[in-house]
C-alpha atoms as a PDB file:
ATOM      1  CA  UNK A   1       0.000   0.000   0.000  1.00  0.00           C
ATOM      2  CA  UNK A   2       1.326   3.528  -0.309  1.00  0.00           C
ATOM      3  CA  UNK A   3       2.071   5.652   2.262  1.00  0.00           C
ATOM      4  CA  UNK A   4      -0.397   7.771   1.961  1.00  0.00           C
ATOM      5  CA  UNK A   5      -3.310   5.075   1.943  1.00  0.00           C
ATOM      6  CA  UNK A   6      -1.591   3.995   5.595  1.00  0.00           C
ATOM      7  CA  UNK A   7      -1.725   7.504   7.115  1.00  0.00           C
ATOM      8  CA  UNK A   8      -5.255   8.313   5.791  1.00  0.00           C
ATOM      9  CA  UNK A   9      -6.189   4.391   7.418  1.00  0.00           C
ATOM     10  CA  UNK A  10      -4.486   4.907  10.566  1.00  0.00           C
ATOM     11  CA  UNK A  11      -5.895   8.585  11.076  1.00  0.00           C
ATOM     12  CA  UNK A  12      -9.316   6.960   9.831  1.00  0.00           C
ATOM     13  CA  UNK A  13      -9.083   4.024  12.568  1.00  0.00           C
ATOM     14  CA  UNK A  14      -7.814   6.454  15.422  1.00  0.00           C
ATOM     15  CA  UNK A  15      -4.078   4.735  15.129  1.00  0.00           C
ATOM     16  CA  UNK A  16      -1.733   7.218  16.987  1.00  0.00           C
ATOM     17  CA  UNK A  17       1.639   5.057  16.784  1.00  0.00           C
ATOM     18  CA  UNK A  18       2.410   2.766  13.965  1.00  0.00           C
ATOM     19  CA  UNK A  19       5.389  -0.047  13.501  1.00  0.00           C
ATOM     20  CA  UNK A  20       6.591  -0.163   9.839  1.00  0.00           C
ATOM     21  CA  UNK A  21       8.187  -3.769   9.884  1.00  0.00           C
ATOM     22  CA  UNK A  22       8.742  -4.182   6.181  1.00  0.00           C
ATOM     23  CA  UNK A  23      10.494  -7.248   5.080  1.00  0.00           C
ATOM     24  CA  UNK A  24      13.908  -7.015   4.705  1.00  0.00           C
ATOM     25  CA  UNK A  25      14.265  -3.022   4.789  1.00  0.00           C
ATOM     26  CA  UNK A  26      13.896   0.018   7.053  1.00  0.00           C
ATOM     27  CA  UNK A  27      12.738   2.191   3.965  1.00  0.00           C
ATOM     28  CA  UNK A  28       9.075   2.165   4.210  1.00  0.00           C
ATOM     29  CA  UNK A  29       9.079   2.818   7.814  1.00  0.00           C
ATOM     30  CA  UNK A  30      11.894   5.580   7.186  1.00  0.00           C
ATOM     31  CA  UNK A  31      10.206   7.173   4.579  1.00  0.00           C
ATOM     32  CA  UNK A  32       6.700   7.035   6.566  1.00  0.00           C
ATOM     33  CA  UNK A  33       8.457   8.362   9.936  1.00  0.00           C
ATOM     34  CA  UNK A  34       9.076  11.938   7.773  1.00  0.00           C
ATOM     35  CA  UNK A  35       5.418  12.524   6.823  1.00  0.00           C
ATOM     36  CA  UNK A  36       3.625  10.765   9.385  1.00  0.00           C
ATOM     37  CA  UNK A  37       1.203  12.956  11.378  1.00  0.00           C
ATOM     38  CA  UNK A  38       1.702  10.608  14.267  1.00  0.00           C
ATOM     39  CA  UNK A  39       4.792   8.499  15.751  1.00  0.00           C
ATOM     40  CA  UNK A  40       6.341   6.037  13.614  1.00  0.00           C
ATOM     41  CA  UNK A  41       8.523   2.811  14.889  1.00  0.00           C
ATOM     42  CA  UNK A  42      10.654   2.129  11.795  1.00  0.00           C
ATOM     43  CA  UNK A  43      11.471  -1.445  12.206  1.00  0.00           C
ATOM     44  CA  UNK A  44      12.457  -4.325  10.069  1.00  0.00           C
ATOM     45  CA  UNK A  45      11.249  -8.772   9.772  1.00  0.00           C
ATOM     46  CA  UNK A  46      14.503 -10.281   9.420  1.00  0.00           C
ATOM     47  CA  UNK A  47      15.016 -13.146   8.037  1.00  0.00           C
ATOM     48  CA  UNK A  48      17.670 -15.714   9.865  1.00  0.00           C
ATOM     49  CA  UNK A  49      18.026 -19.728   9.219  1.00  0.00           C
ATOM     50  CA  UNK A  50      16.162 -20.294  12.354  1.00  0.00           C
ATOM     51  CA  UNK A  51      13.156 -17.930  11.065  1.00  0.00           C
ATOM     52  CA  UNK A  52      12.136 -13.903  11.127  1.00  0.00           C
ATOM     53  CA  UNK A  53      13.758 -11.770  13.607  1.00  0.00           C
ATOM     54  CA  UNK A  54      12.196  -7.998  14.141  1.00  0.00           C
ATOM     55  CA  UNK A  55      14.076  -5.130  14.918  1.00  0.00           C
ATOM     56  CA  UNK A  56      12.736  -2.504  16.435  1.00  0.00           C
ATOM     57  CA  UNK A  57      14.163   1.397  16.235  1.00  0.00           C
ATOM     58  CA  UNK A  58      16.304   1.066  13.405  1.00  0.00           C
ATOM     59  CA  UNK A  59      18.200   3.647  11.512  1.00  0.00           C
ATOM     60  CA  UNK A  60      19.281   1.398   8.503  1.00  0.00           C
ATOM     61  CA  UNK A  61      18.676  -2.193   6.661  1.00  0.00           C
ATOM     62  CA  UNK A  62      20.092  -4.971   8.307  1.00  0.00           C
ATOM     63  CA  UNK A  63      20.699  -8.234   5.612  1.00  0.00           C
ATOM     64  CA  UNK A  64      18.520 -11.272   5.457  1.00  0.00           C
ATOM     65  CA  UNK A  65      20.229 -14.536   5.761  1.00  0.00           C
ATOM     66  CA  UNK A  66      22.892 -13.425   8.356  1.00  0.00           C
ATOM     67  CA  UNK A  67      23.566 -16.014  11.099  1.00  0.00           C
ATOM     68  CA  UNK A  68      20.814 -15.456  14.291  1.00  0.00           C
ATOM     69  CA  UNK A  69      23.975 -14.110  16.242  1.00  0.00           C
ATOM     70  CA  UNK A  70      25.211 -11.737  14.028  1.00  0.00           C
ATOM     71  CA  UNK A  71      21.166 -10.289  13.023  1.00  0.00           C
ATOM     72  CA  UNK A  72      20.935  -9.466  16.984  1.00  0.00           C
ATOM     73  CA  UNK A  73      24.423  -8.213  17.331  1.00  0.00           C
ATOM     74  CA  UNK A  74      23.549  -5.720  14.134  1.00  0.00           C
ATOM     75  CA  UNK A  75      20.085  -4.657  15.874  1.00  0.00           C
ATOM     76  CA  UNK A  76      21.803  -3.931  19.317  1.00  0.00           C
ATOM     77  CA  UNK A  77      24.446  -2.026  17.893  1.00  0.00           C
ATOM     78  CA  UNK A  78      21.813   0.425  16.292  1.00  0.00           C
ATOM     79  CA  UNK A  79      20.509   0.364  19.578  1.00  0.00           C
ATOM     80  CA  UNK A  80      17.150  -1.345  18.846  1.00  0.00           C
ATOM     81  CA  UNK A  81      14.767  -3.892  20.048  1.00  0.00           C
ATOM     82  CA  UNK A  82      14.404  -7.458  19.418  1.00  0.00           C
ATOM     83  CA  UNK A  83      11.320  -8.889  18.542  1.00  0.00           C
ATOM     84  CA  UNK A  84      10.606 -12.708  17.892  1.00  0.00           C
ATOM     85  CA  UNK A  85       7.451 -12.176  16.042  1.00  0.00           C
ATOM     86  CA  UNK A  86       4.685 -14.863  14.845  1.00  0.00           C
ATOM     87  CA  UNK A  87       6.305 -17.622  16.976  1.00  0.00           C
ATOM     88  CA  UNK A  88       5.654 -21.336  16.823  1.00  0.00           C
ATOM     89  CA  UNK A  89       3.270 -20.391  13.579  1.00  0.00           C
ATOM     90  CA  UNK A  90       3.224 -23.517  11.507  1.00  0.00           C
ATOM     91  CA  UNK A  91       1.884 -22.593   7.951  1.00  0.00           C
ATOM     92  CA  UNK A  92       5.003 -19.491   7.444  1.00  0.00           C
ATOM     93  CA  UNK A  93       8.154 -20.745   6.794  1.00  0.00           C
ATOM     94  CA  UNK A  94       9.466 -18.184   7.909  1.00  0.00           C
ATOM     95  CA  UNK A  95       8.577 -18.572  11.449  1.00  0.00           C
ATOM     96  CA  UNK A  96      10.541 -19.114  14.260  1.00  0.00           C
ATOM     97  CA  UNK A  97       9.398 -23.127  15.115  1.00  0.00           C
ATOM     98  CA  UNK A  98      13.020 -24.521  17.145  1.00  0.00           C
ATOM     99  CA  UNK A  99      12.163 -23.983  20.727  1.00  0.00           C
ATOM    100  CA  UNK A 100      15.811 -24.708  22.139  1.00  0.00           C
ATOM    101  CA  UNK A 101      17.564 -22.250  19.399  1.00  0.00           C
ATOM    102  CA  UNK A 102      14.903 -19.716  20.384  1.00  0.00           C
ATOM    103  CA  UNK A 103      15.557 -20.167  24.090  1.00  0.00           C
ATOM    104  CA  UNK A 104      19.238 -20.217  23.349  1.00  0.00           C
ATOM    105  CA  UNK A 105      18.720 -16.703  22.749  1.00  0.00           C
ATOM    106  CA  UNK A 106      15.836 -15.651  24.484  1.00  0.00           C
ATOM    107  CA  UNK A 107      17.732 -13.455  27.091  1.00  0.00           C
ATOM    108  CA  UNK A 108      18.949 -11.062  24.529  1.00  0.00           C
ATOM    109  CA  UNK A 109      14.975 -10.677  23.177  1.00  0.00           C
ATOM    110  CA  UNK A 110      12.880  -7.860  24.389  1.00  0.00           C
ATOM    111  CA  UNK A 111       9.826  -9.013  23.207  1.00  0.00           C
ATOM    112  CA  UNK A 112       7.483 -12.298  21.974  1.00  0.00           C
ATOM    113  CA  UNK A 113       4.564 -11.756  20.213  1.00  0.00           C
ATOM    114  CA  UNK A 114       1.840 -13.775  21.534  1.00  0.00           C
ATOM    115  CA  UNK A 115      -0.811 -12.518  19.029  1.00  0.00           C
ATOM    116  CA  UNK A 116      -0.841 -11.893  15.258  1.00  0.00           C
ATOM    117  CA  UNK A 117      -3.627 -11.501  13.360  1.00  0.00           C
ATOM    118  CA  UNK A 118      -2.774 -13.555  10.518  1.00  0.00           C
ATOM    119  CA  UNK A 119      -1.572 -16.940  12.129  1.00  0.00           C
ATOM    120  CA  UNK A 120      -4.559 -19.087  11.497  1.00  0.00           C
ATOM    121  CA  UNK A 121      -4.000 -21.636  13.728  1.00  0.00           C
ATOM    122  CA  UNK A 122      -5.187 -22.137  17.415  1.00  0.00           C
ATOM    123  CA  UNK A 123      -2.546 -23.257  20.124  1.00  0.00           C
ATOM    124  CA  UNK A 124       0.325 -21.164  18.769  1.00  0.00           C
ATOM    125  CA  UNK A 125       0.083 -17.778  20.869  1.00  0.00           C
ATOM    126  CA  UNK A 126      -0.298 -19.742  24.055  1.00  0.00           C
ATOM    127  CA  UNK A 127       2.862 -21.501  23.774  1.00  0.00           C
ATOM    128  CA  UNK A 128       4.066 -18.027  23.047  1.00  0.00           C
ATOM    129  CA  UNK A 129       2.850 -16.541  25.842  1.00  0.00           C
ATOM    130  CA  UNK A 130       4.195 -18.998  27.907  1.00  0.00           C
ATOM    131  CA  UNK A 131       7.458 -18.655  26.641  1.00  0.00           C
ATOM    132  CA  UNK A 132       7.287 -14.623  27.337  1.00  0.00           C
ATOM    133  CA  UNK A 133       6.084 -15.615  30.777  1.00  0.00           C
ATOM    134  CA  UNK A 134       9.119 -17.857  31.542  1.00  0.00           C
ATOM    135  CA  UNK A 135      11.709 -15.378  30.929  1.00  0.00           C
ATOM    136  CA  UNK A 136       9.642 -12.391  31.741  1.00  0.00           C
ATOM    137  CA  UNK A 137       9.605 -10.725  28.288  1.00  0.00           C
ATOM    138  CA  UNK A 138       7.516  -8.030  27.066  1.00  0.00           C
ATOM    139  CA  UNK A 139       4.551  -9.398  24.769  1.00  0.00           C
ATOM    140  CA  UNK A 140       3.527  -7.635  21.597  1.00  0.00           C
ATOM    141  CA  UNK A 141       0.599  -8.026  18.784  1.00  0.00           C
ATOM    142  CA  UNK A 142       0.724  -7.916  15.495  1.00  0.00           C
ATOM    143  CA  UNK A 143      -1.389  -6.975  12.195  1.00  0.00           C
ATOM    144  CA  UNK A 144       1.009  -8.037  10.057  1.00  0.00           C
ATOM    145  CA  UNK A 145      -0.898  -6.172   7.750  1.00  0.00           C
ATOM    146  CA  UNK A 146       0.018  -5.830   3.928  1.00  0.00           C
ATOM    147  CA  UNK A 147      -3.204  -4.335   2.958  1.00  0.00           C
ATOM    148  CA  UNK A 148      -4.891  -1.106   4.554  1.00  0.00           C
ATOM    149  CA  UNK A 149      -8.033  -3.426   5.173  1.00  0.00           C
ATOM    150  CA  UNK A 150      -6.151  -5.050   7.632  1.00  0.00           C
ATOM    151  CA  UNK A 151      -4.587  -2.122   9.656  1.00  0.00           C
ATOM    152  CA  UNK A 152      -5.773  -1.978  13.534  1.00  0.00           C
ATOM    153  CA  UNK A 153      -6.671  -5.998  13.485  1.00  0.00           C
ATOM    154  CA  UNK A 154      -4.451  -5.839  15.734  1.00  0.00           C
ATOM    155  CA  UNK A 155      -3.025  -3.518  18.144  1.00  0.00           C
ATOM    156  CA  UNK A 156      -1.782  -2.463  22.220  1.00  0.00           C
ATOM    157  CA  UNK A 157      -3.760   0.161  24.116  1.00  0.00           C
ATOM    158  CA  UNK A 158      -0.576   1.286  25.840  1.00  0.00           C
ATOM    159  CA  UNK A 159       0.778   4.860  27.706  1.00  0.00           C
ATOM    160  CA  UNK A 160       2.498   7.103  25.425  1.00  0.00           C
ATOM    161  CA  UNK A 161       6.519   6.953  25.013  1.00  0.00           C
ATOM    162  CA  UNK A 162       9.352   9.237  23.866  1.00  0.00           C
ATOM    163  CA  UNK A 163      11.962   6.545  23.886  1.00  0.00           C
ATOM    164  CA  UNK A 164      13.285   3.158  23.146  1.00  0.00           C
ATOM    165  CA  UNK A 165      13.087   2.045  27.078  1.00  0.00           C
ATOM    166  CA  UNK A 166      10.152   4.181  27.478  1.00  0.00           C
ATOM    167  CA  UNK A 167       8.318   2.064  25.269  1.00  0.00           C
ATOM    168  CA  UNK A 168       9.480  -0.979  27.076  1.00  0.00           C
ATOM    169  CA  UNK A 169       8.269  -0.022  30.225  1.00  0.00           C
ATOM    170  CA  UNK A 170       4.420   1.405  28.346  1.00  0.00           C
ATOM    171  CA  UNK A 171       4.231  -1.825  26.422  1.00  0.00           C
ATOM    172  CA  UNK A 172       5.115  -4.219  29.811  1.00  0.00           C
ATOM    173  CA  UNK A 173       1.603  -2.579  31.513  1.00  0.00           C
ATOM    174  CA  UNK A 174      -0.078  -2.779  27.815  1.00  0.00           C
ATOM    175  CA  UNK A 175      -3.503  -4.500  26.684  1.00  0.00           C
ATOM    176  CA  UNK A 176      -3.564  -6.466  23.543  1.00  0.00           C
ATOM    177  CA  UNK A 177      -6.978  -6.207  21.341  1.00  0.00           C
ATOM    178  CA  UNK A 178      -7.482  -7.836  18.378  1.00  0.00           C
ATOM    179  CA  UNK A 179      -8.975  -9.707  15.846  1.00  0.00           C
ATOM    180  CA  UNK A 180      -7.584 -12.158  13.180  1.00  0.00           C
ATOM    181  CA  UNK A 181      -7.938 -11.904   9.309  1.00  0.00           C
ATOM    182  CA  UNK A 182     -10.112 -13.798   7.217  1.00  0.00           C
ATOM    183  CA  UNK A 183      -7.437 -16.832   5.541  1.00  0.00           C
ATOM    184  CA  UNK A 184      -9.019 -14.854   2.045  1.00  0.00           C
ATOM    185  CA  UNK A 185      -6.678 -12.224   2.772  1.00  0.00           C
ATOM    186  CA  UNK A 186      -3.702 -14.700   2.213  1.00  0.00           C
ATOM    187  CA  UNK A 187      -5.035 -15.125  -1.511  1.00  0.00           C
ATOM    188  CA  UNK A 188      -4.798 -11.420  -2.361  1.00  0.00           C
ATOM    189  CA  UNK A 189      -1.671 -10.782  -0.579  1.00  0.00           C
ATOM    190  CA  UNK A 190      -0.162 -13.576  -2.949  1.00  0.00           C
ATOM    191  CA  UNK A 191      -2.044 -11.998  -5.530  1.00  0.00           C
ATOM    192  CA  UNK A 192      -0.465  -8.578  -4.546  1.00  0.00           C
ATOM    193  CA  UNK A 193       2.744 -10.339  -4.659  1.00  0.00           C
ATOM    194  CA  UNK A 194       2.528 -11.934  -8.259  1.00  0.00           C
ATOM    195  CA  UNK A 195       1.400  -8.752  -9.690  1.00  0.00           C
ATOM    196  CA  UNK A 196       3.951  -7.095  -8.218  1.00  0.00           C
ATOM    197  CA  UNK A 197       6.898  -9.228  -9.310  1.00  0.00           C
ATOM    198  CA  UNK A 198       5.258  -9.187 -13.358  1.00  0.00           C
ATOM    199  CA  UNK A 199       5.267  -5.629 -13.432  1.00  0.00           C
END
């Protein structure tokens, strides 16, 4: 979607803070953070061998297909976040399914997401919370969204922030609301995809 569709969405839907988590680039969410009306989280979806990797707060691109190690070592030195999002999710490939690699790194992780509104299946976002609950993370929710019909699915009534731990602390005392998206919108974001690639 274009940037302008998401700010006329989020001001539409009453969104006062978005995160731009584009795969594989900080652009969008760069881009967006100059013209946005509201506060902008530019992040990034990483992808590792273990699965996707989100970084939070970012300045510039990190690389897919670094080793897990050297994607959080990247993300800490721009002094982000880590986010594990979409855990457990068994449909995406991309998803982060080894339960010992993910604990092998769990104490440099700031936050789990324990709800995103596209993973279809039930089951998955309670093992995730219980794996933010074991090591006392933070727990996020996600949209995921890659059409403006799915903005706000998903989102945290949380305090305002100005900063990186800020946010941290606001997210910790957060509520998560959401809703998940119809499996249809997994056929036009292929569709979106296909189009994309001919043109």
């Amino acid at each position: 979607m274009s940037l302008k569709k998401l700010i006329e969405t989020c001001q539409r839907k009453g969104i006062n803070c978005v995160a731009v988590a584009d795969h594989g680039t900080t652009k969008g969410g760069r881009e967006l953070s100059k013209i946005a009306p509201f506060k902008v989280i530019v992040c990034e979806e990483i992808l590792t061998p273990y699965g996707e990797v989100m970084g939070l707060f970012l300045q510039e691109d990190i690389p897919n297909k670094l080793t897990l190690d050297e994607t959080i070592k990247q993300i800490k030195e721009q002094g982000g976040l880590i986010c594990i999002p979409h855990p457990f999710d068994r449909v995406r490939p991309s998803a982060f399914r080894n339960t010992a690699i993910l604990e092998s790194v769990v104490n440099k992780v700031d936050i789990i997401e324990v709800f995103n509104a596209r993973s279809l299946f039930p089951g998955i976002e309670e093992k995730a919370r219980s794996l933010a609950k074991k090591y006392n993370k933070c727990v996020s929710a996600g949209t995921d969204a890659h059409s403006s019909l799915e903005i706000g699915y998903a989102y945290v009534e949380m305090d305002d922030f100005n900063t990186k731990e800020e946010y941290l602390d606001s997210l910790s005392r957060g509520k998560i609301y959401g809703k998940k998206s119809s499996p249809l919108i997994h056929i036009l974001s292929t569709t979106a995809r296909l189009t994309k690639h001919k043109t």
